[in-house]
PDB file of N, CA and C in Angstrom:
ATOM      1  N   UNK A   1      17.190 -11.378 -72.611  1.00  0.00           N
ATOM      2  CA  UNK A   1      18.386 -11.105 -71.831  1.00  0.00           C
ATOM      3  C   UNK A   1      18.260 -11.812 -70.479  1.00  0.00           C
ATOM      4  N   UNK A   2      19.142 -12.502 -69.827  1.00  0.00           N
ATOM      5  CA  UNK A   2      19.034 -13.140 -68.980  1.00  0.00           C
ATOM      6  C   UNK A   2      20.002 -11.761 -68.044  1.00  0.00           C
ATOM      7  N   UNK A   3      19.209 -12.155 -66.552  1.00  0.00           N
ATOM      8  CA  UNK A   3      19.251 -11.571 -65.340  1.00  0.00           C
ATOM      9  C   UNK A   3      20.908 -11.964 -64.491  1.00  0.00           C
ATOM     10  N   UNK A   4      21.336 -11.144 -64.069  1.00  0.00           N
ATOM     11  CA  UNK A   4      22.358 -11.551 -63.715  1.00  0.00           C
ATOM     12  C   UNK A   4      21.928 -11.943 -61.999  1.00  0.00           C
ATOM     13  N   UNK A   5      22.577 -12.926 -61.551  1.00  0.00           N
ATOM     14  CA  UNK A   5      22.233 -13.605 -60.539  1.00  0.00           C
ATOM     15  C   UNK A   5      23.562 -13.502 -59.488  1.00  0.00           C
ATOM     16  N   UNK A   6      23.033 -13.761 -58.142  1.00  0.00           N
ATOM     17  CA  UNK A   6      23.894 -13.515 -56.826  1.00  0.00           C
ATOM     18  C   UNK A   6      23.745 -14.857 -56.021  1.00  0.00           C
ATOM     19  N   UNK A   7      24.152 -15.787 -55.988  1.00  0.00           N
ATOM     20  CA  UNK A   7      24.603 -17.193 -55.011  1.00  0.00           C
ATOM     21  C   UNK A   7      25.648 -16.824 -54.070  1.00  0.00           C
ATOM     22  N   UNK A   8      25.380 -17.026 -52.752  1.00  0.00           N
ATOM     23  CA  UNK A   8      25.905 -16.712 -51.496  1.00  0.00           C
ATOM     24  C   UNK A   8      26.641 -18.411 -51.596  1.00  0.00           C
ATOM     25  N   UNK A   9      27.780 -18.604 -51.776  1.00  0.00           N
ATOM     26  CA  UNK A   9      28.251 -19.823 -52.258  1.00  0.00           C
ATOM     27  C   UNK A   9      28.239 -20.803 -50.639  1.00  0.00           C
ATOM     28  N   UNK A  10      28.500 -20.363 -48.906  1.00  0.00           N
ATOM     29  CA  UNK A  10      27.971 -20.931 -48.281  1.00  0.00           C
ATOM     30  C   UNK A  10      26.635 -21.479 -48.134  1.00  0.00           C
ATOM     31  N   UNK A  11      25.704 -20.588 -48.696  1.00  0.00           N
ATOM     32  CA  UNK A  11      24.728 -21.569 -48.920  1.00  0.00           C
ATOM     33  C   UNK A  11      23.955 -22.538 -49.935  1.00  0.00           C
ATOM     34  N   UNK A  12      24.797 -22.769 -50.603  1.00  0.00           N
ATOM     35  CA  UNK A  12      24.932 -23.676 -51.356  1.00  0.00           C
ATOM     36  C   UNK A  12      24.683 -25.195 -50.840  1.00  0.00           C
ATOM     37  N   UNK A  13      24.423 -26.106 -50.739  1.00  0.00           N
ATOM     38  CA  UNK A  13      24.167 -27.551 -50.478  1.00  0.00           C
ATOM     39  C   UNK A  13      24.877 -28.225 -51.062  1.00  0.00           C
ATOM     40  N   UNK A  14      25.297 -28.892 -49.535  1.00  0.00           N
ATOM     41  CA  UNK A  14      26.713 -30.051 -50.259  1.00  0.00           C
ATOM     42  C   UNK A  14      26.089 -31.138 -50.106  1.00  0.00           C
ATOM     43  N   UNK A  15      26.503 -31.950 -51.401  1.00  0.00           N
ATOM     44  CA  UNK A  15      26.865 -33.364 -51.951  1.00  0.00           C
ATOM     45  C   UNK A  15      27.057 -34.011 -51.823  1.00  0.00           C
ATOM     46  N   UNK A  16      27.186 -35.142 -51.015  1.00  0.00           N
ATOM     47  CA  UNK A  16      27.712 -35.893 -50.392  1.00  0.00           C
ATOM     48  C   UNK A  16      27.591 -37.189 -52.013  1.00  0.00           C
ATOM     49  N   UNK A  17      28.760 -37.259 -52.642  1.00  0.00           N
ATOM     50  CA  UNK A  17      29.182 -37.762 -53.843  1.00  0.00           C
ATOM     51  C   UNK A  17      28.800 -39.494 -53.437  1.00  0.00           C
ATOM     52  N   UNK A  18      30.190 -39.730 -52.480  1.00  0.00           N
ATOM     53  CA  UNK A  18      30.415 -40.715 -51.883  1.00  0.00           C
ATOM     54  C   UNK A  18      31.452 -40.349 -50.763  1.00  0.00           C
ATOM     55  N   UNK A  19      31.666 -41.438 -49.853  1.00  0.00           N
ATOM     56  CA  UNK A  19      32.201 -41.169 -48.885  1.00  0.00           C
ATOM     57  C   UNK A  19      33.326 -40.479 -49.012  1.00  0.00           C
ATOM     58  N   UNK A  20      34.415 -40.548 -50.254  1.00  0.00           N
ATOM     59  CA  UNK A  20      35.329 -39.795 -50.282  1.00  0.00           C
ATOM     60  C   UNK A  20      35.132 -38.020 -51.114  1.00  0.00           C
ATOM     61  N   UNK A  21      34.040 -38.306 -51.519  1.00  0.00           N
ATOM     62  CA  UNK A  21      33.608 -36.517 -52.446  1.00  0.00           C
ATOM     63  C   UNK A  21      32.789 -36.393 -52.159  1.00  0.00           C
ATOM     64  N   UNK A  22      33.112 -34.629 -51.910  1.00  0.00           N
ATOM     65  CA  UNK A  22      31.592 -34.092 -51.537  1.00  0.00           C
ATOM     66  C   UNK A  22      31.914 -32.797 -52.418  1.00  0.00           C
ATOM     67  N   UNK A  23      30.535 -32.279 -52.904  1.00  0.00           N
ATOM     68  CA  UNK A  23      30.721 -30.958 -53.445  1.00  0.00           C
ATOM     69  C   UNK A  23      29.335 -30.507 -53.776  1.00  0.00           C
ATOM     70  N   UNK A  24      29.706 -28.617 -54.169  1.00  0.00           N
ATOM     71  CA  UNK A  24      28.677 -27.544 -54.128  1.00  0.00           C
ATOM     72  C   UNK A  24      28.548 -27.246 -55.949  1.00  0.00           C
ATOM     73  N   UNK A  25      27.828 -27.065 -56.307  1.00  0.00           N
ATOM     74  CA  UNK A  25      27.538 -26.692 -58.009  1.00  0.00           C
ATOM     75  C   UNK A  25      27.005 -25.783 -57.990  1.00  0.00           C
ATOM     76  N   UNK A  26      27.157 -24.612 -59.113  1.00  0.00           N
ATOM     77  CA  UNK A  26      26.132 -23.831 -59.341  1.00  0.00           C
ATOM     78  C   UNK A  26      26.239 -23.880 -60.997  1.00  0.00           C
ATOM     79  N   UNK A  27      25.038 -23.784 -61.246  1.00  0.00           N
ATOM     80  CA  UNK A  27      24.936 -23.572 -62.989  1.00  0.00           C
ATOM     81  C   UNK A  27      24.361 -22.183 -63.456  1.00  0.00           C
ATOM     82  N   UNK A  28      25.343 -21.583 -64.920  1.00  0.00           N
ATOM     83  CA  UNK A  28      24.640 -20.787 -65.075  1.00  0.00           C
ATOM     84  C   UNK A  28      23.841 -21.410 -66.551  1.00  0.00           C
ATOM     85  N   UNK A  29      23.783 -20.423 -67.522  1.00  0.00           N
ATOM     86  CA  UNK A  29      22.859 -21.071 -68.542  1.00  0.00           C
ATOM     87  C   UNK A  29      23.751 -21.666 -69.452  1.00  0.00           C
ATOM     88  N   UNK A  30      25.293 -21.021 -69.769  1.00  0.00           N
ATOM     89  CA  UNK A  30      26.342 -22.297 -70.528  1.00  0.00           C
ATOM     90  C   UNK A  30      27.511 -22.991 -69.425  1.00  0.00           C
ATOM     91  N   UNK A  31      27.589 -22.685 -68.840  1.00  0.00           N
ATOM     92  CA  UNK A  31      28.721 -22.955 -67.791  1.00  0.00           C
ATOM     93  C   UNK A  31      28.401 -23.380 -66.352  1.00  0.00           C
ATOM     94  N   UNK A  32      29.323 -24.272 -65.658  1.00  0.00           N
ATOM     95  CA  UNK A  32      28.864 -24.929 -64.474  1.00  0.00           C
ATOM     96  C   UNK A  32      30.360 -24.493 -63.439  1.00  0.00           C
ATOM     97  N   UNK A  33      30.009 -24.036 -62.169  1.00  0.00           N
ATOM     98  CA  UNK A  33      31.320 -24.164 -61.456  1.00  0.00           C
ATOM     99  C   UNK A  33      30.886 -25.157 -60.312  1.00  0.00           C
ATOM    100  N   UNK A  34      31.608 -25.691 -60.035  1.00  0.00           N
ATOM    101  CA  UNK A  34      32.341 -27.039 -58.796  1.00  0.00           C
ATOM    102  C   UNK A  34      33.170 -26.802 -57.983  1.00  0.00           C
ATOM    103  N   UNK A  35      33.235 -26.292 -57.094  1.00  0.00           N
ATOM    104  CA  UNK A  35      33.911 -26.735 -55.843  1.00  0.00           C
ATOM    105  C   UNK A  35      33.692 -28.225 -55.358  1.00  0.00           C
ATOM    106  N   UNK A  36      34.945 -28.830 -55.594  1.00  0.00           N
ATOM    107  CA  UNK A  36      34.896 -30.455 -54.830  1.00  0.00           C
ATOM    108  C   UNK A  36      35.802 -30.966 -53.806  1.00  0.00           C
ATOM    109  N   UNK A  37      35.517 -31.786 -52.741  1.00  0.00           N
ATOM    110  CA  UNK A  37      36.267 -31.395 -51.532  1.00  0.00           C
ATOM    111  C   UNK A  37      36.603 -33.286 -52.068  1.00  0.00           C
ATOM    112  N   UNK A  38      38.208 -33.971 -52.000  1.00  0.00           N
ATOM    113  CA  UNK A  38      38.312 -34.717 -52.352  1.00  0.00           C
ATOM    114  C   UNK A  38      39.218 -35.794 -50.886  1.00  0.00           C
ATOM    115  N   UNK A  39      38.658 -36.909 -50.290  1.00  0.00           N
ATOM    116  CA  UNK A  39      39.916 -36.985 -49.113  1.00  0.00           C
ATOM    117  C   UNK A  39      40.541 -37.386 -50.100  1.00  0.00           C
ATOM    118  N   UNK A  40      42.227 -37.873 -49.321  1.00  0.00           N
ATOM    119  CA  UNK A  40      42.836 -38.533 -49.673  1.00  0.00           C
ATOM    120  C   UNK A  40      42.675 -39.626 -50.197  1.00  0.00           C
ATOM    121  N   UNK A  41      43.123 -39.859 -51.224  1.00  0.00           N
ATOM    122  CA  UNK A  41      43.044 -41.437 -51.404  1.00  0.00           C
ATOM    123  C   UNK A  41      41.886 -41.453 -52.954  1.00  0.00           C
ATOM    124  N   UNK A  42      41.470 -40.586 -52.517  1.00  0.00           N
ATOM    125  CA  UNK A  42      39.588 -40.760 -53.699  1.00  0.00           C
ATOM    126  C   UNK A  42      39.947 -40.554 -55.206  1.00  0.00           C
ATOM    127  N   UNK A  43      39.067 -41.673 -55.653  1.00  0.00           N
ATOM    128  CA  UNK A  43      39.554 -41.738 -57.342  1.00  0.00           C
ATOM    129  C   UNK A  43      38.750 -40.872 -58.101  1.00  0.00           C
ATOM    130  N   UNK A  44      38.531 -40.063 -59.222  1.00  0.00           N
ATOM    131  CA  UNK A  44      37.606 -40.111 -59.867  1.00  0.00           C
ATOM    132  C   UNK A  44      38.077 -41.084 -60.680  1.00  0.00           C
ATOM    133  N   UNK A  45      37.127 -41.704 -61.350  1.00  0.00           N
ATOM    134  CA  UNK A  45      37.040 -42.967 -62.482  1.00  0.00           C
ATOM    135  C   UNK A  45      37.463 -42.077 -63.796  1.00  0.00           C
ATOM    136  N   UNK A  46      37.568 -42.854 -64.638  1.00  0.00           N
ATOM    137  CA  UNK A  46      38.052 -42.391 -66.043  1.00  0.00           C
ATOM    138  C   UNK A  46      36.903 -41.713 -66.676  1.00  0.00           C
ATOM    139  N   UNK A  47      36.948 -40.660 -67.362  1.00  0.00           N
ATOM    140  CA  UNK A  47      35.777 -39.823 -68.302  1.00  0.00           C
ATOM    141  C   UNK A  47      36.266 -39.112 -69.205  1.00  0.00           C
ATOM    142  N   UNK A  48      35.306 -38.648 -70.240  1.00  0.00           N
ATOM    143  CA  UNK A  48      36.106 -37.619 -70.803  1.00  0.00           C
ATOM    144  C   UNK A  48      34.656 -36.593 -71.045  1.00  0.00           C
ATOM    145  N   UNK A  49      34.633 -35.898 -71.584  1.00  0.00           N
ATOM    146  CA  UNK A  49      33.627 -34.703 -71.822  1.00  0.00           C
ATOM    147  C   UNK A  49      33.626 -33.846 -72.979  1.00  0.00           C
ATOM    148  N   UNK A  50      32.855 -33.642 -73.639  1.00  0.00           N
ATOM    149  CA  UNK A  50      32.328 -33.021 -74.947  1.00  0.00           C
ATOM    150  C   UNK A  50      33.628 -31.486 -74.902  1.00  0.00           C
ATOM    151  N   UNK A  51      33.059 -30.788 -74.246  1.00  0.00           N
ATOM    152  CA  UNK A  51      33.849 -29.186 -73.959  1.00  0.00           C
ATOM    153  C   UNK A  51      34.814 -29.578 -72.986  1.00  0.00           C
ATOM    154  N   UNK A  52      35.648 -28.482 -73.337  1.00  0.00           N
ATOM    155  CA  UNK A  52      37.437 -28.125 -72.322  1.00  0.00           C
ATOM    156  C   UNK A  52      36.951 -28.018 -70.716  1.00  0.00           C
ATOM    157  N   UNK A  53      37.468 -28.621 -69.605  1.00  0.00           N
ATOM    158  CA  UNK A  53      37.979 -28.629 -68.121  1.00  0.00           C
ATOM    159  C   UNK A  53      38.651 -28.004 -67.896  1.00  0.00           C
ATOM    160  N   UNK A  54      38.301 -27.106 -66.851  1.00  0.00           N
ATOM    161  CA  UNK A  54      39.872 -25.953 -66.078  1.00  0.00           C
ATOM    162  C   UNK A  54      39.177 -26.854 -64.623  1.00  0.00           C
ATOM    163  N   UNK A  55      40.840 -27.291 -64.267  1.00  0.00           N
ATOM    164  CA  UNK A  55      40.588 -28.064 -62.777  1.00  0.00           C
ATOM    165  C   UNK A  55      41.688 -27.036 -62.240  1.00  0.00           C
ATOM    166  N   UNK A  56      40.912 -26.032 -61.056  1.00  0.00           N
ATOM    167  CA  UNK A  56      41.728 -25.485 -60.628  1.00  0.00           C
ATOM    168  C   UNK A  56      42.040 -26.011 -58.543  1.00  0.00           C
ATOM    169  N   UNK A  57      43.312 -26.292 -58.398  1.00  0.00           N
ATOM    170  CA  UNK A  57      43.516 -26.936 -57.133  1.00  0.00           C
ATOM    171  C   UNK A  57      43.681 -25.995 -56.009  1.00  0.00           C
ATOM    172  N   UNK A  58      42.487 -25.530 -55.408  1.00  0.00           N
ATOM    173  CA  UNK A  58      42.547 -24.514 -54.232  1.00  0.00           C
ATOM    174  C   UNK A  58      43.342 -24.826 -53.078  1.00  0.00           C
ATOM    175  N   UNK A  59      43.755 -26.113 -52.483  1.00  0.00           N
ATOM    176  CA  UNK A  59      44.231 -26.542 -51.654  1.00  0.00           C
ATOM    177  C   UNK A  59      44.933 -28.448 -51.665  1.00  0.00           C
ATOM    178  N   UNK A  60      46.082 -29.066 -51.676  1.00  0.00           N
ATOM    179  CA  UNK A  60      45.852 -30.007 -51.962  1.00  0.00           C
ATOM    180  C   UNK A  60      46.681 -30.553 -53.291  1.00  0.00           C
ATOM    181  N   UNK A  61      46.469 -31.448 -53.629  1.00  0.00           N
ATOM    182  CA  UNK A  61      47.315 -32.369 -54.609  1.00  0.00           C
ATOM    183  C   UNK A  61      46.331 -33.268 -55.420  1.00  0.00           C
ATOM    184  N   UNK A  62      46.533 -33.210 -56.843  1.00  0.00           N
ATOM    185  CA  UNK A  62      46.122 -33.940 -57.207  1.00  0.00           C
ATOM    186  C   UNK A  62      46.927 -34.960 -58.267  1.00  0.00           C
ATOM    187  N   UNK A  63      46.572 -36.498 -58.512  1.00  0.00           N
ATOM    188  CA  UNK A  63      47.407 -36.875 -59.869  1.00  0.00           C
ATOM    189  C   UNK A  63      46.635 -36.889 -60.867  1.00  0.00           C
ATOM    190  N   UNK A  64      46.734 -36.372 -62.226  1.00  0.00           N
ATOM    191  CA  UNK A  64      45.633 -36.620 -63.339  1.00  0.00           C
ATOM    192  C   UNK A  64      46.310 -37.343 -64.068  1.00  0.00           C
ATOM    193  N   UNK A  65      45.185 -38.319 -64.781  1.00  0.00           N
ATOM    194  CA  UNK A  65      45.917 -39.165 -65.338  1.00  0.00           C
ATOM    195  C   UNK A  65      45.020 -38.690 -67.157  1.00  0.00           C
ATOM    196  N   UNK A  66      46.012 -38.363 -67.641  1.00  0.00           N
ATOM    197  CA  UNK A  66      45.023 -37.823 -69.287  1.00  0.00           C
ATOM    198  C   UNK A  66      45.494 -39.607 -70.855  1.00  0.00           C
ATOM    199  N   UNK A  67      44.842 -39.248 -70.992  1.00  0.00           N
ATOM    200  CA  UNK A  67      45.376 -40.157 -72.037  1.00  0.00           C
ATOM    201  C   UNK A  67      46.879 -40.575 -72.826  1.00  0.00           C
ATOM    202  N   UNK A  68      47.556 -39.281 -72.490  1.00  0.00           N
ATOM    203  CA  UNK A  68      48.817 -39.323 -73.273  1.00  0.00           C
ATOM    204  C   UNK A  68      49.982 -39.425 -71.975  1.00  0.00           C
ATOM    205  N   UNK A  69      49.373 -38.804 -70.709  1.00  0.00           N
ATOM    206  CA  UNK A  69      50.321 -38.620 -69.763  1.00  0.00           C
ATOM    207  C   UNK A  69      49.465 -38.557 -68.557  1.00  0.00           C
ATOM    208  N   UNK A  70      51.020 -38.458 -67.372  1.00  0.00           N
ATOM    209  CA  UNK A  70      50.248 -38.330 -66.030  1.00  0.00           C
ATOM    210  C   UNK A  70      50.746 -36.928 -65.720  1.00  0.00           C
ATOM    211  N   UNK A  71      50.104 -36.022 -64.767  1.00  0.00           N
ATOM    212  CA  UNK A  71      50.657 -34.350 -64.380  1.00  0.00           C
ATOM    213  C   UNK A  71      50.246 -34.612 -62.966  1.00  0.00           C
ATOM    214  N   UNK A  72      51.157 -34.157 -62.233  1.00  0.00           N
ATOM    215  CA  UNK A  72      50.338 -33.478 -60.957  1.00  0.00           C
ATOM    216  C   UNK A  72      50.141 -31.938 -60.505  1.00  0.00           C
ATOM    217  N   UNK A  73      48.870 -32.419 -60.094  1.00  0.00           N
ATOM    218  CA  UNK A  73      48.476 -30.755 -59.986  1.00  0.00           C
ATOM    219  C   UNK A  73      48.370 -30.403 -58.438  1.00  0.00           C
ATOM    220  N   UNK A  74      49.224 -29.595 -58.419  1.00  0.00           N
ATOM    221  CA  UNK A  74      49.319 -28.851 -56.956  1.00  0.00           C
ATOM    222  C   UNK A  74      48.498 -27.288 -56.505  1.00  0.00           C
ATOM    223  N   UNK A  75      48.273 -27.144 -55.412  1.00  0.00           N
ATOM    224  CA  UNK A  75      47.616 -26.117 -54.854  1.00  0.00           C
ATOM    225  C   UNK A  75      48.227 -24.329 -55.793  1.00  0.00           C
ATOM    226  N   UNK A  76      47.097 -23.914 -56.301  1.00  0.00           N
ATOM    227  CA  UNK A  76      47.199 -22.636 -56.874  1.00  0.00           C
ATOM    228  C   UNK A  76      47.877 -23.097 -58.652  1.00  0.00           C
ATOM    229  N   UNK A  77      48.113 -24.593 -59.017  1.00  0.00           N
ATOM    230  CA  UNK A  77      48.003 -24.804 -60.232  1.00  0.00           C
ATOM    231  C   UNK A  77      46.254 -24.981 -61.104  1.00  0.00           C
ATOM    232  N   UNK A  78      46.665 -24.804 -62.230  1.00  0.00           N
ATOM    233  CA  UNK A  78      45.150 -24.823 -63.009  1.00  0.00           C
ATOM    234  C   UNK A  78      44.987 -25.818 -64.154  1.00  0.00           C
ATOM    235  N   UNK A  79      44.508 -27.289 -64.499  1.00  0.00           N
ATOM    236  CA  UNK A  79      44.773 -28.429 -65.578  1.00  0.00           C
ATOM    237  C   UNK A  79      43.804 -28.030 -66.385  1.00  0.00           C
ATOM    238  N   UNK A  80      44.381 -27.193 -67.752  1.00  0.00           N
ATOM    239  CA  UNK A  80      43.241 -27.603 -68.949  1.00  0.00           C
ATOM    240  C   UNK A  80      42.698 -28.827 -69.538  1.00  0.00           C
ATOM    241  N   UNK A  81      41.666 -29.349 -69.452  1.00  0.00           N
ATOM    242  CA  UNK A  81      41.927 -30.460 -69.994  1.00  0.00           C
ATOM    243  C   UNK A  81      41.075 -30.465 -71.361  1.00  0.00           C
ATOM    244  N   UNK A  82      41.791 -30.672 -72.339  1.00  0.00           N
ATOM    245  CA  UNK A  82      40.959 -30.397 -73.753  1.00  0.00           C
ATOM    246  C   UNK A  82      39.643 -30.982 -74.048  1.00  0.00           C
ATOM    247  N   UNK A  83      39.077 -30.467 -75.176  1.00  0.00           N
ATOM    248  CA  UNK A  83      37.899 -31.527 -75.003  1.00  0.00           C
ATOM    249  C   UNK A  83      37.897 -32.861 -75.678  1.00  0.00           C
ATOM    250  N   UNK A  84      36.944 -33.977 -74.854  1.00  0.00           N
ATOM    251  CA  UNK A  84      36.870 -35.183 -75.537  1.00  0.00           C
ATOM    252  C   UNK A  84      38.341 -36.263 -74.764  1.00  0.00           C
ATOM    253  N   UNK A  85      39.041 -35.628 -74.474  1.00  0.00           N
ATOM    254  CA  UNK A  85      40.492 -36.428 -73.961  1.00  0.00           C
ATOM    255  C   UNK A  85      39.999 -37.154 -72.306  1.00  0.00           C
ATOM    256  N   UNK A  86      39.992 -38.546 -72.165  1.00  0.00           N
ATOM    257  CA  UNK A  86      39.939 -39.172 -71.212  1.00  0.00           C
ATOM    258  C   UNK A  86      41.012 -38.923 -70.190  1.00  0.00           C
ATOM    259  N   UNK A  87      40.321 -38.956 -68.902  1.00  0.00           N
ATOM    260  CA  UNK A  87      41.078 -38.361 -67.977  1.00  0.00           C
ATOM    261  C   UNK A  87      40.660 -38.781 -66.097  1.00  0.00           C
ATOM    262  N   UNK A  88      41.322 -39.082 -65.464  1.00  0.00           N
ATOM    263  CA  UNK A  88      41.164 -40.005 -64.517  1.00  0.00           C
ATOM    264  C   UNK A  88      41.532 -39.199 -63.128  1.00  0.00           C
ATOM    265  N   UNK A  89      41.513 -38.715 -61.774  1.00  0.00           N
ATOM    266  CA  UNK A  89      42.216 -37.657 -60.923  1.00  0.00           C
ATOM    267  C   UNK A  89      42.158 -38.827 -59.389  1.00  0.00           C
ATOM    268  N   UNK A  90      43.195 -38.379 -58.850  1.00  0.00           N
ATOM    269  CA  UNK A  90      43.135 -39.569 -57.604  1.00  0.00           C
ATOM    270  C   UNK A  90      43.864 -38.346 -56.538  1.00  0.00           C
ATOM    271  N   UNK A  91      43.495 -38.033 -55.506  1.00  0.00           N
ATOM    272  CA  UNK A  91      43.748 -37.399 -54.646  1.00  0.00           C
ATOM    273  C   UNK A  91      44.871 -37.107 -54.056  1.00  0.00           C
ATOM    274  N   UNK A  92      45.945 -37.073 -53.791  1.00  0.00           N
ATOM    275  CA  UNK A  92      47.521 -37.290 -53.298  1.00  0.00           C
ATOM    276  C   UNK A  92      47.358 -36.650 -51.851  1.00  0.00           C
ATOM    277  N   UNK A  93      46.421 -35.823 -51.572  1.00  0.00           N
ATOM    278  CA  UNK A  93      46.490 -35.300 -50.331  1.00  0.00           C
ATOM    279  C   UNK A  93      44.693 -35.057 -50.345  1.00  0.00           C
ATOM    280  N   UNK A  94      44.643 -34.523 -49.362  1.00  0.00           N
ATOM    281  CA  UNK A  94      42.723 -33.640 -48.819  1.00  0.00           C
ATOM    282  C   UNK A  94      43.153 -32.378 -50.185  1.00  0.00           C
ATOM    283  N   UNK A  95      41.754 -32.748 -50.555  1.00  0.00           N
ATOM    284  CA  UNK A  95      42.290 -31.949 -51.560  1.00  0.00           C
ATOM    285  C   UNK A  95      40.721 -30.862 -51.967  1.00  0.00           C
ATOM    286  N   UNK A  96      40.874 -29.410 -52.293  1.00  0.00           N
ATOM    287  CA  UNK A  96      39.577 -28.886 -52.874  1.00  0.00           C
ATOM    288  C   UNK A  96      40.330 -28.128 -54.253  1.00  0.00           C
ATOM    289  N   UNK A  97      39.337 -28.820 -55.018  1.00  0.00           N
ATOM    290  CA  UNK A  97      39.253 -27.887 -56.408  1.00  0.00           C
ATOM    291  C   UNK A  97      38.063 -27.295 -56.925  1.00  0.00           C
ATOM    292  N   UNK A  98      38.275 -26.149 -57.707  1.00  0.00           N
ATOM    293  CA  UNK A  98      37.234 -25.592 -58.730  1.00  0.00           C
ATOM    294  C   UNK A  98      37.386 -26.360 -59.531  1.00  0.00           C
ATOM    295  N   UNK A  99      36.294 -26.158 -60.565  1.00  0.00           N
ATOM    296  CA  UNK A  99      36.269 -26.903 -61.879  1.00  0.00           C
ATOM    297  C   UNK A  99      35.101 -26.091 -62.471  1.00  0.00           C
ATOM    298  N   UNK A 100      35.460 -25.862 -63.963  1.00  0.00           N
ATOM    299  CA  UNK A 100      34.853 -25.199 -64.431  1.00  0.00           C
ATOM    300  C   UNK A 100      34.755 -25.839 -65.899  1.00  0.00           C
ATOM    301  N   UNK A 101      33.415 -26.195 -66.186  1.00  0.00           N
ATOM    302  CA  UNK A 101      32.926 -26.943 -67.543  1.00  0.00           C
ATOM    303  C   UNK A 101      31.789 -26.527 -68.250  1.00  0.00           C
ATOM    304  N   UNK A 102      31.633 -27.059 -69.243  1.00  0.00           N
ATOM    305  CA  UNK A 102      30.138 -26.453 -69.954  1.00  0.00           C
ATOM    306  C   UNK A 102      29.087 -26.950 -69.241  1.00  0.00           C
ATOM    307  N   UNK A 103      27.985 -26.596 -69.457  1.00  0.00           N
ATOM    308  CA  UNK A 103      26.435 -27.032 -68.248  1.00  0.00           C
ATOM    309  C   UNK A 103      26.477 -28.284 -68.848  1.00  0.00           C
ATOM    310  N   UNK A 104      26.268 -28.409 -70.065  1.00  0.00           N
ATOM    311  CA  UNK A 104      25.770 -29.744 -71.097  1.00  0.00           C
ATOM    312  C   UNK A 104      26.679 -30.908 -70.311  1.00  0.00           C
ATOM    313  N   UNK A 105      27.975 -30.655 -69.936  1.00  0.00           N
ATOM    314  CA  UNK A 105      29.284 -31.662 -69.873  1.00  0.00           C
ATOM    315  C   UNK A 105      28.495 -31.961 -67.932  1.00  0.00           C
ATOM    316  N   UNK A 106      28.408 -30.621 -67.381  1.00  0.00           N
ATOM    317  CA  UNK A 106      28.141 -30.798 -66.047  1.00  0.00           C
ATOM    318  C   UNK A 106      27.136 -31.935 -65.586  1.00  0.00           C
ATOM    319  N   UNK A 107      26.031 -31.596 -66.516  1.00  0.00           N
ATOM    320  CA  UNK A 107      24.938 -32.287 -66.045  1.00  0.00           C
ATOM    321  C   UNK A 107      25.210 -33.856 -66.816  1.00  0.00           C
ATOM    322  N   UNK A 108      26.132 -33.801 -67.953  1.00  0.00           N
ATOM    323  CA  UNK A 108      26.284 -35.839 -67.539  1.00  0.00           C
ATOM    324  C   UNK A 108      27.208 -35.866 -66.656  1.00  0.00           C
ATOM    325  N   UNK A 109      28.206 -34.946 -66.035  1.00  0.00           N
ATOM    326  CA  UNK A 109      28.771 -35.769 -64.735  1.00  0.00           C
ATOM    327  C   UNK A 109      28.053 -36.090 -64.002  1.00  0.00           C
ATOM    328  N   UNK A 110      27.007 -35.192 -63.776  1.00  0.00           N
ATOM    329  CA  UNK A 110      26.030 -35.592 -62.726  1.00  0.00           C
ATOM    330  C   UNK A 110      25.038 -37.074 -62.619  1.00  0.00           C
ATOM    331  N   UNK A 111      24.700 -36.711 -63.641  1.00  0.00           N
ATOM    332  CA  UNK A 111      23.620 -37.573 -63.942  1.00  0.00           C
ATOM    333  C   UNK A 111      24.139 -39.094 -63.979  1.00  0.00           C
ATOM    334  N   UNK A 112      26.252 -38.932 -64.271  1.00  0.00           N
ATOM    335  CA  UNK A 112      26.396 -40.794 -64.538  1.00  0.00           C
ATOM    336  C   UNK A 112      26.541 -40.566 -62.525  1.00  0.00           C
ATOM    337  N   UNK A 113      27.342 -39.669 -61.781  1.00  0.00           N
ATOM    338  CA  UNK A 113      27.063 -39.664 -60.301  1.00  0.00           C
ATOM    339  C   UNK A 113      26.324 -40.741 -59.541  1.00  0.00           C
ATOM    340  N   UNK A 114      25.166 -39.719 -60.343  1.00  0.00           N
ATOM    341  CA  UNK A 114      23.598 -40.372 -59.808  1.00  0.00           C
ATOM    342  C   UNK A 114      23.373 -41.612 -59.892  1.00  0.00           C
ATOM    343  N   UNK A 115      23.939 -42.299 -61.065  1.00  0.00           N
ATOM    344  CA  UNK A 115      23.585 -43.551 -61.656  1.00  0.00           C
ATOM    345  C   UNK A 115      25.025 -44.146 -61.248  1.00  0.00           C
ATOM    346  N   UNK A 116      25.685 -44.050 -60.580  1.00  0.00           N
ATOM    347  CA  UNK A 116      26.858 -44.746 -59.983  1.00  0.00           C
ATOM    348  C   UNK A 116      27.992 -45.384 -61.103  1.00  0.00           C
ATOM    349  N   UNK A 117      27.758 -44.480 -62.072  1.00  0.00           N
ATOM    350  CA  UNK A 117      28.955 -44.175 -62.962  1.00  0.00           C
ATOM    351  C   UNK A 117      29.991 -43.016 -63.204  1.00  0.00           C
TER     352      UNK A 117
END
């Protein structure tokens, strides 16, 4: 049985992505949450991911661009994004979202991050 755990989410350590993203992660043992602080203007690049995306927009604008269509997602909206479906987000304003994905999906965002993919 795993222990249930308490993260004081200010102290958390931010990210400095690249000059336009920065963000805080916490993982549990299937699931990853993200807070990402996005300026204006900042792309994410195209990806897609094994398990389903909930991009939820705490503050801010975003455009997603999914394979079949474009949506914009505005402050207190939530983008499912299914799994496996390529998908692209570009900032429209200062923008912070949650995001909530499987650990497995989390840690290759990370890891292409790292590797400047």
């Amino acid at each position: 049985m795993t222990r249930p755990a308490l993260t004081r989410w200010d102290d958390l350590p931010l990210d400095k992505v690249t000059e336009m993203v920065a963000r805080k992660a916490i993982s549990g043992v299937d699931i990853s949450l993200t807070q990402s602080y996005l300026k204006k203007g900042a792309l994410v690049p195209w990806h897609a991911h094994r398990g389903e995306q909930l991009i939820y927009v705490l503050q801010g604008a975003l455009r997603a661009r999914l394979a079949d269509r474009d949506v914009t997602v505005r402050e207190g909206e939530v983008l499912a994004v299914p799994p496996a479906v390529p998908h692209q987000a570009e900032a429209l304003d200062d923008t912070f979202v949650l995001d909530v994905l499987s650990k497995a999906d989390a840690d290759e965002v990370r890891h292409a991050s790292e590797s400047g993919g």
